[in-house]
Protein backbone atom coordinates (compact mmCIF):
# COMPACT_ATOMS: atom_id res chain seq x y z
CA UNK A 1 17.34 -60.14 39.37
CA UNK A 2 17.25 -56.55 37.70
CA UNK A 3 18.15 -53.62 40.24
CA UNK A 4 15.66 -51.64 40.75
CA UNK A 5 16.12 -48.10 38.93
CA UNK A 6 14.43 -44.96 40.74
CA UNK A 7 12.60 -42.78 38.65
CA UNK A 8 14.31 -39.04 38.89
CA UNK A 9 11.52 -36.53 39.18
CA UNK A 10 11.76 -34.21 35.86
CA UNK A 11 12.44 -30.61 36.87
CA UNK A 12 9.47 -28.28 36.10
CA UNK A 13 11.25 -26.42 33.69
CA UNK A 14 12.44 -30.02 32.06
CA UNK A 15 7.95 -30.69 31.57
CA UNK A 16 7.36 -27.28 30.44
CA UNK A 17 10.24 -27.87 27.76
CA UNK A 18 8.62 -30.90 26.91
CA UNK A 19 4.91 -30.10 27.31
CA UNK A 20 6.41 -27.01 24.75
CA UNK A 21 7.95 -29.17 22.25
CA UNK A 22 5.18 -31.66 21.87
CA UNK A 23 2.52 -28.99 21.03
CA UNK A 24 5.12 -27.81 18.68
CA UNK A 25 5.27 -30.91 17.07
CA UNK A 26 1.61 -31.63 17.04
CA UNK A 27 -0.06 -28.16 16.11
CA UNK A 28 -0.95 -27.22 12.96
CA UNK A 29 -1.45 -23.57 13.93
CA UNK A 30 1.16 -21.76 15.65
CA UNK A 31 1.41 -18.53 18.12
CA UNK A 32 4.33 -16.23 17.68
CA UNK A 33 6.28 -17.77 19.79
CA UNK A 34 6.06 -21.15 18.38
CA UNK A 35 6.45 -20.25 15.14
CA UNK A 36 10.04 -18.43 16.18
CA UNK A 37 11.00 -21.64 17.52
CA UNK A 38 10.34 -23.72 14.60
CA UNK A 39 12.11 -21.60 12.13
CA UNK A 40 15.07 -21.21 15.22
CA UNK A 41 14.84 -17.00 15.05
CA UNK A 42 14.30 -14.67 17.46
CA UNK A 43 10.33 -13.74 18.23
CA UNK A 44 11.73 -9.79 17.66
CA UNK A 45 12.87 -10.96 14.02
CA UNK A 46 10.04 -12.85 13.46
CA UNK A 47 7.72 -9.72 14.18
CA UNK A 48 9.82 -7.43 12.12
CA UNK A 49 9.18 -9.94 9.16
CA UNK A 50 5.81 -10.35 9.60
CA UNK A 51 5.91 -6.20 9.53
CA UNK A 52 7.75 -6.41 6.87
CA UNK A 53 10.54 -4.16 8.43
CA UNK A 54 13.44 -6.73 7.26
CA UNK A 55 14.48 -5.63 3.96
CA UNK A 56 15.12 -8.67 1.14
CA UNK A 57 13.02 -10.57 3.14
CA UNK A 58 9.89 -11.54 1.85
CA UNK A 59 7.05 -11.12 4.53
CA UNK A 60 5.43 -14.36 6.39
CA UNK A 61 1.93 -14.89 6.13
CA UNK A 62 -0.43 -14.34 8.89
CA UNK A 63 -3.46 -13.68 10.58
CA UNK A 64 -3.97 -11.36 13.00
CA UNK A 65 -7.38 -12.54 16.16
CA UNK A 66 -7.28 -9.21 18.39
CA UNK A 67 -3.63 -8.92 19.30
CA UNK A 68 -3.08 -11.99 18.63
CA UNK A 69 -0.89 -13.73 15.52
CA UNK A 70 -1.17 -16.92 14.34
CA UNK A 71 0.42 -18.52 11.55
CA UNK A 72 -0.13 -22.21 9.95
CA UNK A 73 2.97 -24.39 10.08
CA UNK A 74 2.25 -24.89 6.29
CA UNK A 75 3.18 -21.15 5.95
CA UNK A 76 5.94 -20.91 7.55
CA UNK A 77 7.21 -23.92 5.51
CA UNK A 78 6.48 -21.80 2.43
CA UNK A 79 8.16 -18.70 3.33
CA UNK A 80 11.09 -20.89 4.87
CA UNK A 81 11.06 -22.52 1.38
CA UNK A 82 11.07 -18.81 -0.18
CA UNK A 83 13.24 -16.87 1.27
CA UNK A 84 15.90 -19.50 0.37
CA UNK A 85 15.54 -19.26 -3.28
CA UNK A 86 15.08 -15.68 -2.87
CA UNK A 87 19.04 -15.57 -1.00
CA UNK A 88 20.52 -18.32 -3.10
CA UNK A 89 19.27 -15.96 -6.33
CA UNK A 90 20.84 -12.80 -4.59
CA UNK A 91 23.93 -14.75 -4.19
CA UNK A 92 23.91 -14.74 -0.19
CA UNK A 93 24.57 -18.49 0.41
């Protein structure tokens, strides 16, 4: 016989991580916050890039509903992709 295994209710904070992750993962359009995630910076940085504030860094592509930014994954790719070959020209890698 198998012993039974009990089922450990997942914390809420353990679902919203996960509910998080999975819209991550399945968007194609992204708020601010998810798009700071997927490129791992801070939602301040990302803003001051998107501002173009951050200097040698080319701005990310937007568009702006209301108050509201929203950014397709596919751009973020792009300017991932860019500002790489932007600091391996410049010598910063």
């Amino acid at each position: 016989m198998k012993p039974l295994r009990r089922s450990v209710p997942e914390s809420d904070a353990e679902r919203v991580s996960r509910s998080s992750s999975d819209r991550l993962n399945n968007s194609m359009v992204l708020d601010l916050k998810q798009t700071a995630e997927y490129l791992r910076i801070s939602r301040a940085h990302l803003s001051n890039v998107i501002n173009h504030r951050v200097r040698g860094v080319p701005p990310l592509r937007c568009a702006r509903i209301g108050r509201r930014i929203l950014i397709k994954r596919e751009w973020a790719d792009e300017w991932l992709e860019n500002a790489g070959q932007e600091s391996a020209t410049n010598g910063s890698i």
